[in-house]
C-alpha atoms as a PDB file:
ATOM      1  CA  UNK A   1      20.222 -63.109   9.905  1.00  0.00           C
ATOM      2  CA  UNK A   2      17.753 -60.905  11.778  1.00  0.00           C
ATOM      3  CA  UNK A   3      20.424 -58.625  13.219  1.00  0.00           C
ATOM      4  CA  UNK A   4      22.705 -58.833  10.800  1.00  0.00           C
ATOM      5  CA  UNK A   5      20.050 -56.930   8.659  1.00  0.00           C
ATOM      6  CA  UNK A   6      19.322 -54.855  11.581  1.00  0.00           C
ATOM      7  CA  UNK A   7      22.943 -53.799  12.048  1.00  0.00           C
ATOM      8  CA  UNK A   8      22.806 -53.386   8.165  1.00  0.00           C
ATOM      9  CA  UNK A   9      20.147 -50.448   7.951  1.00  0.00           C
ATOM     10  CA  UNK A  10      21.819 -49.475  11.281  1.00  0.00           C
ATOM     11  CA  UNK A  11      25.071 -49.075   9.321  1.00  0.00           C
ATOM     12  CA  UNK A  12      23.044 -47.436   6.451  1.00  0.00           C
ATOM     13  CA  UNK A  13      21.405 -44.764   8.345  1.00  0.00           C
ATOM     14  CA  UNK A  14      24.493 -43.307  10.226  1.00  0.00           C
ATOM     15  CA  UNK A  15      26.142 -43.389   6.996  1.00  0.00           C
ATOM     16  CA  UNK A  16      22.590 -40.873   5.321  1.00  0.00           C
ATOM     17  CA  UNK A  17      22.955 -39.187   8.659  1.00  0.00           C
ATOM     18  CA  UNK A  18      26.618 -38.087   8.127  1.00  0.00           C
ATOM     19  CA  UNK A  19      26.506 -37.031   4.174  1.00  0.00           C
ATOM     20  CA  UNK A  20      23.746 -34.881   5.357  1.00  0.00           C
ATOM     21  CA  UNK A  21      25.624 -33.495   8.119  1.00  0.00           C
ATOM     22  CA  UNK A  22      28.347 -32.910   5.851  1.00  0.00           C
ATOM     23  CA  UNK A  23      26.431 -31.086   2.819  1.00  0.00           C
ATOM     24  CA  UNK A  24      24.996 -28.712   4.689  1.00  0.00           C
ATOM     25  CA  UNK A  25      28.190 -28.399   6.742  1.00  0.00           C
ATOM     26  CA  UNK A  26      29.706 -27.396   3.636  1.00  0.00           C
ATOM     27  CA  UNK A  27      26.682 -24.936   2.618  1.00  0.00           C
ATOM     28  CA  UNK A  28      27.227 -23.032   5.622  1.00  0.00           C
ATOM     29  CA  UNK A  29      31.081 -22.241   5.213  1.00  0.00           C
ATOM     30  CA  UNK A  30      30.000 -22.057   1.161  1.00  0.00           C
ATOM     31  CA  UNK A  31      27.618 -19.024   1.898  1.00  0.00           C
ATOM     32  CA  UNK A  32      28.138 -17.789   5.659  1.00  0.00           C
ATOM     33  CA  UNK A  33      24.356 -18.353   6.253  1.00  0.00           C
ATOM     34  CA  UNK A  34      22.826 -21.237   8.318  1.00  0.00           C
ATOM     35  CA  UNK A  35      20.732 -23.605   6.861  1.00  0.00           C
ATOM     36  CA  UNK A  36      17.256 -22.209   6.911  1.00  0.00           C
ATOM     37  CA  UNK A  37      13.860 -24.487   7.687  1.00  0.00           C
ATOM     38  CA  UNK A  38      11.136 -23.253   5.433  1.00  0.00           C
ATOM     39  CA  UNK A  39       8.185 -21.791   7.448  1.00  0.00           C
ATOM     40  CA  UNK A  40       5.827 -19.296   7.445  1.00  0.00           C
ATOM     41  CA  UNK A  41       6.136 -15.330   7.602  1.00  0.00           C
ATOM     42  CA  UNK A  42       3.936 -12.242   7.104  1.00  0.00           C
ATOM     43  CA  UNK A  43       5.545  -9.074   5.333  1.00  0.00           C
ATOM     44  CA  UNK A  44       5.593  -5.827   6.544  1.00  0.00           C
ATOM     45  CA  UNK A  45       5.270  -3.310   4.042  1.00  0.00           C
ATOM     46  CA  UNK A  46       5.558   0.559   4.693  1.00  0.00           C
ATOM     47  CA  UNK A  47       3.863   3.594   2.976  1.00  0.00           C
ATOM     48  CA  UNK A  48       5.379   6.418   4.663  1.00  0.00           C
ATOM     49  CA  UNK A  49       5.090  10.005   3.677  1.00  0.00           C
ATOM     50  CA  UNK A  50       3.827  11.003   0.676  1.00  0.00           C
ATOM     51  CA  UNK A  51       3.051   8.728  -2.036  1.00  0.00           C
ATOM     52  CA  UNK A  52       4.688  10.108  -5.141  1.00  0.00           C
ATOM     53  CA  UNK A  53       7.088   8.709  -8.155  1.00  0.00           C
ATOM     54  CA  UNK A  54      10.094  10.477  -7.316  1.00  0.00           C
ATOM     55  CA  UNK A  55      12.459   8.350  -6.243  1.00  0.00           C
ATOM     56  CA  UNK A  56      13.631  10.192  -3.530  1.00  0.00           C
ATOM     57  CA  UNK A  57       9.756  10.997  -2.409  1.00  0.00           C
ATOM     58  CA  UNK A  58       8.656   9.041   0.674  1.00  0.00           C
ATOM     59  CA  UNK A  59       6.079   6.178  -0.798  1.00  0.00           C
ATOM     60  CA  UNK A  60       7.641   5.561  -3.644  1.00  0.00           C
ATOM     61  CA  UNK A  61       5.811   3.852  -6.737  1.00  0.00           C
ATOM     62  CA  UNK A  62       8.583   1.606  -8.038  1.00  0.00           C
ATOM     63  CA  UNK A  63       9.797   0.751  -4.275  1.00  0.00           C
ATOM     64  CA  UNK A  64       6.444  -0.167  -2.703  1.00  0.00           C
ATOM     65  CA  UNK A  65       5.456  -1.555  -6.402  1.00  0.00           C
ATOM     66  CA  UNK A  66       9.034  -3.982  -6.108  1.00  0.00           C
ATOM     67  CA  UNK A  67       8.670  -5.063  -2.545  1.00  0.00           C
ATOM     68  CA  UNK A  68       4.873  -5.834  -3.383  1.00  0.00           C
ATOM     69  CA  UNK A  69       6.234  -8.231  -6.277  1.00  0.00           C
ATOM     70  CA  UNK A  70       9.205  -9.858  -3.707  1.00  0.00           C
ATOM     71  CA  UNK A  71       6.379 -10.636  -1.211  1.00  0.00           C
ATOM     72  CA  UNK A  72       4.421 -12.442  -3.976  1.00  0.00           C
ATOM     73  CA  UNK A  73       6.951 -14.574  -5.316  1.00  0.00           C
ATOM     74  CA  UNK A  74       8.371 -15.540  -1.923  1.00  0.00           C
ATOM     75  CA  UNK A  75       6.554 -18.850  -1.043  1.00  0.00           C
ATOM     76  CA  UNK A  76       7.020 -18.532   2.650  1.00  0.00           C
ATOM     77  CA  UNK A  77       5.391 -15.207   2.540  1.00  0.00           C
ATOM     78  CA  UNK A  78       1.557 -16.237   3.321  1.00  0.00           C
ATOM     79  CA  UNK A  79       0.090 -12.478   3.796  1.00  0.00           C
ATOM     80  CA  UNK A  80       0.640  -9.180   3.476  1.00  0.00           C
ATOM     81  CA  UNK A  81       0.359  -6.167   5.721  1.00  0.00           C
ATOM     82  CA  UNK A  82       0.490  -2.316   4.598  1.00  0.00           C
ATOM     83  CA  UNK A  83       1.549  -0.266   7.588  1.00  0.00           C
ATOM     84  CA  UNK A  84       0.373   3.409   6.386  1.00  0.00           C
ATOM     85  CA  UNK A  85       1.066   6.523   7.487  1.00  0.00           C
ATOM     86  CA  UNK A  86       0.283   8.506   4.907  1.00  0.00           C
ATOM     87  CA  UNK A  87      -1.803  11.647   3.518  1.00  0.00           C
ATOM     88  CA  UNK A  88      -1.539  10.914   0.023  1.00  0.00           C
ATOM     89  CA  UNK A  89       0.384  12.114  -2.945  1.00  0.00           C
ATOM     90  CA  UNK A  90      -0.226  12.906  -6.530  1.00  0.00           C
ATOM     91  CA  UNK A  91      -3.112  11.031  -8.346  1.00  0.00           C
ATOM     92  CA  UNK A  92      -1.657   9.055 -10.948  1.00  0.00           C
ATOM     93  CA  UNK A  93       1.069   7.092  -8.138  1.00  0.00           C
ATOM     94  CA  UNK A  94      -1.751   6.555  -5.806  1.00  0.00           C
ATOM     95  CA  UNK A  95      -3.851   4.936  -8.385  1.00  0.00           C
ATOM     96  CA  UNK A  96      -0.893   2.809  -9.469  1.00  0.00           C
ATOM     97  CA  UNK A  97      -0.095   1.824  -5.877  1.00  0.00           C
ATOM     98  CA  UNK A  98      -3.591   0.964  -5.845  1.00  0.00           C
ATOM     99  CA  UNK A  99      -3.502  -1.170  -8.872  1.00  0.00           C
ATOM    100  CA  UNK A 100      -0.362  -2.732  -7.801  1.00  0.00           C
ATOM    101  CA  UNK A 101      -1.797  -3.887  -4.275  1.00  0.00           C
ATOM    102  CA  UNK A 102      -5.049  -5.248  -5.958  1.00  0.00           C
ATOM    103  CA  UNK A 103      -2.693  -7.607  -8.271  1.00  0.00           C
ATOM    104  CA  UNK A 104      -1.336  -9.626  -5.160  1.00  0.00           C
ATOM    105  CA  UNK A 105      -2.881 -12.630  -5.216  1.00  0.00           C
ATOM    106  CA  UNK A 106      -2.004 -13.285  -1.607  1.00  0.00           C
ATOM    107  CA  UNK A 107      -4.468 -11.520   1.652  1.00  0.00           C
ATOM    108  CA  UNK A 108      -3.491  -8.160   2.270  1.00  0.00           C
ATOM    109  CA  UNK A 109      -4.624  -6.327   5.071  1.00  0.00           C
ATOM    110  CA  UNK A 110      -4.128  -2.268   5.412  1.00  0.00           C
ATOM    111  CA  UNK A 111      -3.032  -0.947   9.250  1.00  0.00           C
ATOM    112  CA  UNK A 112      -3.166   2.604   8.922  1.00  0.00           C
ATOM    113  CA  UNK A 113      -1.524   4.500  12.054  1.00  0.00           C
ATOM    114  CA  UNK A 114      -1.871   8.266  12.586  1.00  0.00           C
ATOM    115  CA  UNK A 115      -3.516   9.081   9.041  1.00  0.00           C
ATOM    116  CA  UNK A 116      -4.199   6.922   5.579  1.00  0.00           C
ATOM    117  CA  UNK A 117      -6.091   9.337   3.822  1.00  0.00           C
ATOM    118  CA  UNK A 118      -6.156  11.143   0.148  1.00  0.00           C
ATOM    119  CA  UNK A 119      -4.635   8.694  -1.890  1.00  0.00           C
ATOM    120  CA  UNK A 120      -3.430   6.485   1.310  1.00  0.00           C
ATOM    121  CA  UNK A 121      -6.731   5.324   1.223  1.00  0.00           C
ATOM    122  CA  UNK A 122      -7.035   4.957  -1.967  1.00  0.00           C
ATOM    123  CA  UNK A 123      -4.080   2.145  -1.652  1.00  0.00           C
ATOM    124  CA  UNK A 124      -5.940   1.178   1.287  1.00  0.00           C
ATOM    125  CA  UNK A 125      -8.856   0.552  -0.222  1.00  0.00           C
ATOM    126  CA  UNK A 126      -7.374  -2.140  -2.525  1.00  0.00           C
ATOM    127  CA  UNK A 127      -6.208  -4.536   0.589  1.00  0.00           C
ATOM    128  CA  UNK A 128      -8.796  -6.963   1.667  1.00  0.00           C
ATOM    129  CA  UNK A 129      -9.165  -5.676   5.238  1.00  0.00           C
ATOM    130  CA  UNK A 130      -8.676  -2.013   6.773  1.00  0.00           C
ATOM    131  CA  UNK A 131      -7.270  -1.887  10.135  1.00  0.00           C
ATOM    132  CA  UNK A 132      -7.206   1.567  11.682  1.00  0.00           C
ATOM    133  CA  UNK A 133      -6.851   3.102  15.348  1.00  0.00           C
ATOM    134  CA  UNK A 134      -9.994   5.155  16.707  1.00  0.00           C
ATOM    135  CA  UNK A 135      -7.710   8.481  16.331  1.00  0.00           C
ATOM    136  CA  UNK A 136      -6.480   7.591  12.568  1.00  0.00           C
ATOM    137  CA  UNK A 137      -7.368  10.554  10.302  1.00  0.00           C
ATOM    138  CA  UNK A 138      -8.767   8.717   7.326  1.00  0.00           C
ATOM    139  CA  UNK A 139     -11.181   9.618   4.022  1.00  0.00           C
ATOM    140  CA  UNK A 140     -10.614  12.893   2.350  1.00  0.00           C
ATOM    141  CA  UNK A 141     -11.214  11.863  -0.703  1.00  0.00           C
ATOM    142  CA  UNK A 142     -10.917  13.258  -3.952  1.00  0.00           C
ATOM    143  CA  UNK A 143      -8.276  15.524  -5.539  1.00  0.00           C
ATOM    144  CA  UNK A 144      -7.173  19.126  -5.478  1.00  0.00           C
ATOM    145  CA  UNK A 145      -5.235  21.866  -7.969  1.00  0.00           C
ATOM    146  CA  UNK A 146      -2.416  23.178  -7.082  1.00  0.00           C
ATOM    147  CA  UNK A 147      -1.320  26.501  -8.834  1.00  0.00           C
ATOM    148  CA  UNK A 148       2.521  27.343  -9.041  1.00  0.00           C
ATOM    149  CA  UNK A 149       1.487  31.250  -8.623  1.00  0.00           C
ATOM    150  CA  UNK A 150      -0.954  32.931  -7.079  1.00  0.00           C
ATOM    151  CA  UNK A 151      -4.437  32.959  -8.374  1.00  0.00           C
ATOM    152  CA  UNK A 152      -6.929  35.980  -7.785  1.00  0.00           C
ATOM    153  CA  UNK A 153      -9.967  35.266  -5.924  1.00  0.00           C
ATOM    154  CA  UNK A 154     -12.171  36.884  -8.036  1.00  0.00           C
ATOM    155  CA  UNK A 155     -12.488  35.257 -11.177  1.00  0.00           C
ATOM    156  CA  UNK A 156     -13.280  38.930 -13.082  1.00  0.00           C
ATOM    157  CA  UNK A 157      -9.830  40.501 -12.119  1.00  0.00           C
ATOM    158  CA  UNK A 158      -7.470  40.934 -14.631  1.00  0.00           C
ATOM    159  CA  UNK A 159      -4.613  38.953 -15.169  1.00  0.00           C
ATOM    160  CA  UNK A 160      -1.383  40.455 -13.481  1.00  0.00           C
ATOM    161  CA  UNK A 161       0.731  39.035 -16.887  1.00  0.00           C
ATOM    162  CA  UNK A 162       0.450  37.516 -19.480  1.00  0.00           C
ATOM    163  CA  UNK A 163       2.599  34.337 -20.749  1.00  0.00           C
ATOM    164  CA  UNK A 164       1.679  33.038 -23.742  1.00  0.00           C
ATOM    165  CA  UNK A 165      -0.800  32.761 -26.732  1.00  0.00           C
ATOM    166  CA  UNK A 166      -2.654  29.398 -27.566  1.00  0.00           C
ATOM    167  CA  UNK A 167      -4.832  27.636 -29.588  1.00  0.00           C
ATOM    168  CA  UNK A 168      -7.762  26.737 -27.450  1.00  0.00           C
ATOM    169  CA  UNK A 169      -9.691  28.532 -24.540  1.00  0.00           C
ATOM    170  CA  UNK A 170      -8.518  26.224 -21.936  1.00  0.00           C
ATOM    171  CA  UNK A 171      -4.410  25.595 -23.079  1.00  0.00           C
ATOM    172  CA  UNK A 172      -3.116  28.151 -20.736  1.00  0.00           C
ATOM    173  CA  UNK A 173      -5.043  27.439 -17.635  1.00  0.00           C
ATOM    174  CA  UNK A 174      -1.752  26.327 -15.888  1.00  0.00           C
ATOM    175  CA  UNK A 175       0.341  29.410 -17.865  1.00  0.00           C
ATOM    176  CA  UNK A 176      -1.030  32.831 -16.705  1.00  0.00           C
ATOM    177  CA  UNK A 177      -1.917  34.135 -13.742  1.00  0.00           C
ATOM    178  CA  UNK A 178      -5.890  34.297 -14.318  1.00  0.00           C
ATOM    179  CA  UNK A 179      -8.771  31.750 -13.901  1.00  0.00           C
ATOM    180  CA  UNK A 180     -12.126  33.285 -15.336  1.00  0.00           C
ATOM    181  CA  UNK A 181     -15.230  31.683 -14.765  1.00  0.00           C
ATOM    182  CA  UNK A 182     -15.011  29.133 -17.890  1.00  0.00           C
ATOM    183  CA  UNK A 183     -11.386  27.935 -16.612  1.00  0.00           C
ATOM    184  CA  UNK A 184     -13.063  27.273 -13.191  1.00  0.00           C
ATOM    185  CA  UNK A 185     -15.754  25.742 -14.493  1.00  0.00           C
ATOM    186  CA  UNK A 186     -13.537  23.585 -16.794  1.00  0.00           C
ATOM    187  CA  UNK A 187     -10.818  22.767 -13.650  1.00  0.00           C
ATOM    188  CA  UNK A 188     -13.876  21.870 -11.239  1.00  0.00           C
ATOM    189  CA  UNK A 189     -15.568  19.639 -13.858  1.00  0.00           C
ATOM    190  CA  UNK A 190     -11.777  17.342 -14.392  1.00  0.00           C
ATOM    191  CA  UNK A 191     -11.725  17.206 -10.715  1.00  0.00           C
ATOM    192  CA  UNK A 192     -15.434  15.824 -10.765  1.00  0.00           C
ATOM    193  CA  UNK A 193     -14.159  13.252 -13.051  1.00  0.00           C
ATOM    194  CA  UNK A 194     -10.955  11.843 -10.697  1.00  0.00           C
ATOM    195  CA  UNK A 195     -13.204  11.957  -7.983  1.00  0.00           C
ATOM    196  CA  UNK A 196     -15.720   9.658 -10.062  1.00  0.00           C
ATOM    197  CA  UNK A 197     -13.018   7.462 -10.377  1.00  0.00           C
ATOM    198  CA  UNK A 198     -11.906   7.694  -6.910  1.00  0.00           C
ATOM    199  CA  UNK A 199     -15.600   6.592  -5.296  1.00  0.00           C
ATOM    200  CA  UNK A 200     -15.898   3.772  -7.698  1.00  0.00           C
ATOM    201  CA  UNK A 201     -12.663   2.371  -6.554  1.00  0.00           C
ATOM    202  CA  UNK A 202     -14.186   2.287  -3.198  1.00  0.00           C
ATOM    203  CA  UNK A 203     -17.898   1.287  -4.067  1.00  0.00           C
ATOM    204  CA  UNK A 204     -16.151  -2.049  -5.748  1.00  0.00           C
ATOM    205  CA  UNK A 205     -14.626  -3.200  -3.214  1.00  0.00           C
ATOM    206  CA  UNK A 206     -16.632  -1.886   0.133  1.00  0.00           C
ATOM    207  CA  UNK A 207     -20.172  -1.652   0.997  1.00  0.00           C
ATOM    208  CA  UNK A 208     -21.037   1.807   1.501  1.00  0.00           C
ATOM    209  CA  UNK A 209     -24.372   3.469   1.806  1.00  0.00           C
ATOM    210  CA  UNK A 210     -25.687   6.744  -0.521  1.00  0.00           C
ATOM    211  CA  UNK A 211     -25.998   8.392   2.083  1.00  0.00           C
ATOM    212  CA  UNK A 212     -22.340   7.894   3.588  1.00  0.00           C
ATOM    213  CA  UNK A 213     -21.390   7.947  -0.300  1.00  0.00           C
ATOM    214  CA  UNK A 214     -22.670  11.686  -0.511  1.00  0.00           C
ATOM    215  CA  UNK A 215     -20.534  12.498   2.833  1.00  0.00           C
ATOM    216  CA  UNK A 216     -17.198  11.203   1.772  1.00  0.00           C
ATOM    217  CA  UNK A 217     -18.040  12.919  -1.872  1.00  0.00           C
ATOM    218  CA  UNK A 218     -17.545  16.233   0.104  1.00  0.00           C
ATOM    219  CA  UNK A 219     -13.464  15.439   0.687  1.00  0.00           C
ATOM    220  CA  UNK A 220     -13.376  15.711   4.591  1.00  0.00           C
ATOM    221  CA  UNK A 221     -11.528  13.643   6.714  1.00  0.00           C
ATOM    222  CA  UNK A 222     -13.234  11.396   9.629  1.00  0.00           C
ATOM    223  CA  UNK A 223     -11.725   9.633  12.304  1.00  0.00           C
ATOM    224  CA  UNK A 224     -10.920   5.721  12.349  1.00  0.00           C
ATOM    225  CA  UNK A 225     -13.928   4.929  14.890  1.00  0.00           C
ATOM    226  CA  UNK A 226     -16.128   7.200  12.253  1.00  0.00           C
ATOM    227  CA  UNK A 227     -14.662   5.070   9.591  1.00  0.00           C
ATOM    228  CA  UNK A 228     -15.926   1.963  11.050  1.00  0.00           C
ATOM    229  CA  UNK A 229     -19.155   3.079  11.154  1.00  0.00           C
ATOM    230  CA  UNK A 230     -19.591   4.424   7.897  1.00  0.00           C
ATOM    231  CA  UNK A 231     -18.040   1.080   6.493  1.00  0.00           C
ATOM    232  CA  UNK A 232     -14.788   3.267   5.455  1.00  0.00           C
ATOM    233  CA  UNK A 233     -12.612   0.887   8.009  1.00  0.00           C
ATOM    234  CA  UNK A 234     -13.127  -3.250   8.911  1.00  0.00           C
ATOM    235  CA  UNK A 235     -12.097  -3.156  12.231  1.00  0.00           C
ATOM    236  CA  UNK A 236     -10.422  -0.838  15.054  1.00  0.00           C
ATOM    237  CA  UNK A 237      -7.001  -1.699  15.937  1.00  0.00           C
ATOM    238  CA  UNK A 238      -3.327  -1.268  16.074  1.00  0.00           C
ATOM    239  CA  UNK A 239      -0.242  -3.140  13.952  1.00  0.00           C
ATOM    240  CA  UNK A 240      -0.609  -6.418  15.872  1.00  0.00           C
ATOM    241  CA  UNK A 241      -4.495  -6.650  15.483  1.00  0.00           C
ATOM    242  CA  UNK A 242      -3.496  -6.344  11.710  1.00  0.00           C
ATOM    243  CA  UNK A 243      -1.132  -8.816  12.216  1.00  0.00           C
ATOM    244  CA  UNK A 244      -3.616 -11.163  13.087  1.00  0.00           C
ATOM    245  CA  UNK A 245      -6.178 -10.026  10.600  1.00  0.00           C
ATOM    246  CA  UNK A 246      -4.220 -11.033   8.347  1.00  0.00           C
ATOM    247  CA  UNK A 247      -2.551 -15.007   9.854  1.00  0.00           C
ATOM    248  CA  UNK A 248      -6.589 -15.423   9.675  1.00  0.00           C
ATOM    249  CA  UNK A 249      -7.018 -14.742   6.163  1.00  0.00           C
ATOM    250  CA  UNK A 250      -3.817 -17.009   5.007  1.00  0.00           C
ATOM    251  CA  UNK A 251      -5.329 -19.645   7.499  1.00  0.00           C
ATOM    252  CA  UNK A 252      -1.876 -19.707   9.369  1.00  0.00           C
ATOM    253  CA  UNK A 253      -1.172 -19.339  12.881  1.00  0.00           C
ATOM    254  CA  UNK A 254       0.297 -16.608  14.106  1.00  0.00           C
ATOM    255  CA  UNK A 255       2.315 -18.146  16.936  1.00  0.00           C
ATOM    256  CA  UNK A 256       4.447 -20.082  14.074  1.00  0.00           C
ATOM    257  CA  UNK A 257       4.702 -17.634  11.775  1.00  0.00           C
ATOM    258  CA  UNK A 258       7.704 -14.900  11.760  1.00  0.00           C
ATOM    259  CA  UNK A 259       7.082 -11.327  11.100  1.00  0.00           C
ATOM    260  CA  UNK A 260       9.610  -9.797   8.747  1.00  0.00           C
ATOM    261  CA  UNK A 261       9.812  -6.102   7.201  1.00  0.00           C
ATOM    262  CA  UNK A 262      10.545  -5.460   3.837  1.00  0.00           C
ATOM    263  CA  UNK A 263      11.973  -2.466   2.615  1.00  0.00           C
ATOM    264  CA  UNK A 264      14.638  -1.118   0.329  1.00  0.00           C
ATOM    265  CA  UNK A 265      18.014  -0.593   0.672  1.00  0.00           C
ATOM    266  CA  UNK A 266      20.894   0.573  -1.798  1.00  0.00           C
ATOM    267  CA  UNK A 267      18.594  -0.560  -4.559  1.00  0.00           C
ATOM    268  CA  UNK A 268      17.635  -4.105  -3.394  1.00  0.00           C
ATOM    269  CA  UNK A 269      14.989  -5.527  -1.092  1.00  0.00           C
ATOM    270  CA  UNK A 270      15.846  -6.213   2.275  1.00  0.00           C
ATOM    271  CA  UNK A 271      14.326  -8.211   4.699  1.00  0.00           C
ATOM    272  CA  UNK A 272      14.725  -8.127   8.503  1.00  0.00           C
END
């Protein structure tokens, strides 16, 4: 009876063994893909260029903002790493790139290359870790005006025409070709106010002294070893260090974990 049960569960197995075989035999001429083991993978994400919301801009808003979202709701995806190389872009998509990489719940870590700075930090600033080289040009931070004409450098010269009549003192800052002393006044006062906004993105989520506080106020830029010290940057590195950075913080190893890229392509997220 003995072996006649073994030979039974023998029997039984090789039978299991070949539906298997044959479902996902039929999977893979179903689809054209291989059946795929589910393991663990880190995500490559890019902000290249300027960060703007034009679509055809370089860090795009909606594309960094949709790959962001795919590597949240991908299970095998453990961590996150933002590969910048970037000088910034206009205020409002920095801050919402910002926002948008302090809503993933998984780590994120920030490699910035040849330069994060402007706004690239600002996105920087809202990973968990900042990787940097000792030659990345990181920090100036705050914001700047840019005029679509040419502005006279003395504030008492007269404008060279005049473009339209308004209702308040400061409604055609951006519509003739003058800036007295009230406008500038006004102009440098809004830009105290994104800056404001700007250092308290950074104060919440680094540990930076007044003093270093008052030097980054000033909108220079400072090298990656610089950044370290003032408490701008984590740790001085390249890609892979950030790559490893970040298998620490999803307590994975990176040995057994596959690095994939994520990036768009003909309006859909592509990994590779």
């Amino acid at each position: 009876m003995r072996i006649e049960k073994s030979g039974e569960k023998i029997i039984v197995t090789v039978v299991v063994a070949v539906i298997l075989v044959g479902v996902f035999s039929a999977l893979f001429f179903l689809t054209g893909e291989r059946w795929h083991v589910p393991g663990n993978k880190i995500a490559i994400i890019e902000v290249k260029g300027e960060i703007t919301e034009d679509y055809e801009g370089g860090a795009n808003l909606e594309a960094i903002r949709k790959l962001l979202i795919r590597a949240e709701e991908d299970g095998e995806i453990k961590a996150v790493v933002l590969r910048i190389n970037s000088g910034g872009g206009t205020a409002g998509a920095s801050w919402d790139m910002y926002r948008a990489v302090k809503r993933v719940e998984k780590p994120v870590v920030a490699s910035i290359g040849d330069k994060g700075a402007s706004g690239a930090y600002l996105v920087a600033v809202a990973a968990d870790e900042i990787v940097a080289t000792p030659m990345s040009m990181i920090g100036s931070i705050g914001a700047a005006v840019e005029f679509p004409f040419d502005i006279p450098a003395n504030a008492s010269e007269e404008a060279e025409e005049i473009s339209s009549i308004t209702s308040g003192e400061f409604k055609d800052v951006f519509t003739d070709y003058r800036l007295n002393e009230s406008e500038r006044g006004y102009l440098e006062e809004r830009l105290e106010n994104v800056l404001e906004v700007f250092l308290n993105c950074i104060t919440e989520k680094r540990v930076i002294s007044e003093e270093n506080i008052t030097r980054i106020a000033k909108g220079g830029w400072f090298t990656g070893e610089e950044g370290l010290r003032m408490g701008l940057v984590d740790k001085i590195g390249n890609l892979d260090d950030a790559l490893e950075e970040a298998a620490k913080l999803a307590n994975i190893s990176l040995e057994d974990t596959k690095i994939v890229t994520l990036r768009i392509e003909d309006s859909k997220v592509i990994e590779s």
